[in-house]
Protein backbone atom coordinates (compact mmCIF):
# COMPACT_ATOMS: atom_id res chain seq x y z
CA UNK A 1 0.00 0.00 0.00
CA UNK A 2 1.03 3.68 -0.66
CA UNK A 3 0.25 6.27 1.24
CA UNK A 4 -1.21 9.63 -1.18
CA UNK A 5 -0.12 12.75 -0.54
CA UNK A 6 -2.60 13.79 0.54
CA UNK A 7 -2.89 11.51 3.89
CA UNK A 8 -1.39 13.46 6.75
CA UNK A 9 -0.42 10.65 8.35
CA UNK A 10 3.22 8.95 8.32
CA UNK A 11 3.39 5.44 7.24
CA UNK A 12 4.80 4.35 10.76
CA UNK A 13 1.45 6.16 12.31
CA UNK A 14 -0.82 4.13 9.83
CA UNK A 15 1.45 0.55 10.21
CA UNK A 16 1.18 1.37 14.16
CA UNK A 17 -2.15 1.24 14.49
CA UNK A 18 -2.59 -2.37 11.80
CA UNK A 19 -0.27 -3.93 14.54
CA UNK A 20 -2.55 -2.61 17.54
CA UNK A 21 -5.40 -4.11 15.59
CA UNK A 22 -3.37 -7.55 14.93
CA UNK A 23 -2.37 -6.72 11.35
CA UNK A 24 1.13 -7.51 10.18
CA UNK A 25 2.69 -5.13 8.10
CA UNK A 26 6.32 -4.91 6.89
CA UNK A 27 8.38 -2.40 5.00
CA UNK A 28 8.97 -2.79 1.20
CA UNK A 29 12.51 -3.02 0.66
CA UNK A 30 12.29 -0.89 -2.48
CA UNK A 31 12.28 2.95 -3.40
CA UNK A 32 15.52 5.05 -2.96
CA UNK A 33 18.03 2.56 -2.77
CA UNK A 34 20.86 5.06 -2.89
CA UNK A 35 20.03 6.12 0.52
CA UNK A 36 21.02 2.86 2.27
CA UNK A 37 24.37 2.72 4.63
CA UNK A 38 25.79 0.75 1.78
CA UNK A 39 25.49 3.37 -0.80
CA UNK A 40 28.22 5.68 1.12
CA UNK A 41 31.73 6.23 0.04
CA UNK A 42 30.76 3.93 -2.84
CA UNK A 43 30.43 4.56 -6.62
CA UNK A 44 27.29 4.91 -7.82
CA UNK A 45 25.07 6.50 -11.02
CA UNK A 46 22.06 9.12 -10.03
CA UNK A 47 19.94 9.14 -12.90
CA UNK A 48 17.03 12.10 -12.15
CA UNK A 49 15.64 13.27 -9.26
CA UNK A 50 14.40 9.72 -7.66
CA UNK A 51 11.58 11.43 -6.14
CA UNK A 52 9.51 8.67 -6.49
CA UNK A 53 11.72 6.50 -5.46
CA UNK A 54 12.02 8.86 -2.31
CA UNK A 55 8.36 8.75 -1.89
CA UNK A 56 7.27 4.75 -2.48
CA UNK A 57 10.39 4.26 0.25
CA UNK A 58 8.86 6.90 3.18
CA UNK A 59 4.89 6.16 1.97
CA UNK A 60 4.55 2.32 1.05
CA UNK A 61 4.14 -0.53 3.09
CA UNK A 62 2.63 -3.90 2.80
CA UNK A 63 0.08 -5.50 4.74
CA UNK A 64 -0.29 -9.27 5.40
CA UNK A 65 -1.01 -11.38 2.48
CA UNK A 66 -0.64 -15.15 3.59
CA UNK A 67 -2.66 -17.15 1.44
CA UNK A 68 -4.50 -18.65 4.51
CA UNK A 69 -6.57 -15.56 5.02
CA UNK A 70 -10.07 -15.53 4.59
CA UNK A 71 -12.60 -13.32 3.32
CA UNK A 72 -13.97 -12.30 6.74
CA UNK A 73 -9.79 -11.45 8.25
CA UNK A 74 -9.04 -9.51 4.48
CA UNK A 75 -12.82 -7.54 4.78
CA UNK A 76 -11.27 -6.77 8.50
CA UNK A 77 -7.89 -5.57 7.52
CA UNK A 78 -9.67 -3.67 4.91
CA UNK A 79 -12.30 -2.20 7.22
CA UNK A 80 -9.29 -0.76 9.62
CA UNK A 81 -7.62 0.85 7.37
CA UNK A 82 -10.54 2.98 6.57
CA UNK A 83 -11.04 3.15 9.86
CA UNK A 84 -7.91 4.76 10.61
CA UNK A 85 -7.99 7.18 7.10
CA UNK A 86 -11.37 8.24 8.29
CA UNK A 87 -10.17 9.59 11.80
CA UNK A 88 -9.79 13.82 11.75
């Protein structure tokens, strides 16, 4: 999942609450690669801005997806993240 702009909320806000409800979430290991402790002191090609990049690695996250779930845990998951985009 990614996060518009438009959501105020930070990704760790939105995966915080999932885990309260018993939702697993991890972070995709993707977006702005160039920003990882490896990256420093070492060679590397910048091709653009990689804002995108910048903003799939602060705004996305995934939510669990273990075949086992069924229709009644995925309509939950689904109903608490609108829960928590619907709060002021």
């Amino acid at each position: 999942m990614t996060l518009k702009p438009h959501v105020k909320a930070t990704r760790e806000q939105v995966t915080a609450f999932l885990e309260r409800h018993k939702i697993g979430t991890r972070l995709l290991f993707a977006g702005n690669l160039t920003r990882q402790p490896y990256f420093r002191g070492r060679p590397h090609r910048v091709s653009g801005s990689l804002e995108n990049t910048d903003f799939v690695m602060e705004r996305t996250f995934w939510i669990g997806v273990y075949p086992g779930l069924s229709e009644v845990m995925l309509d939950f998951a689904a109903d608490k993240v609108i829960e928590f985009l619907r709060k002021p």
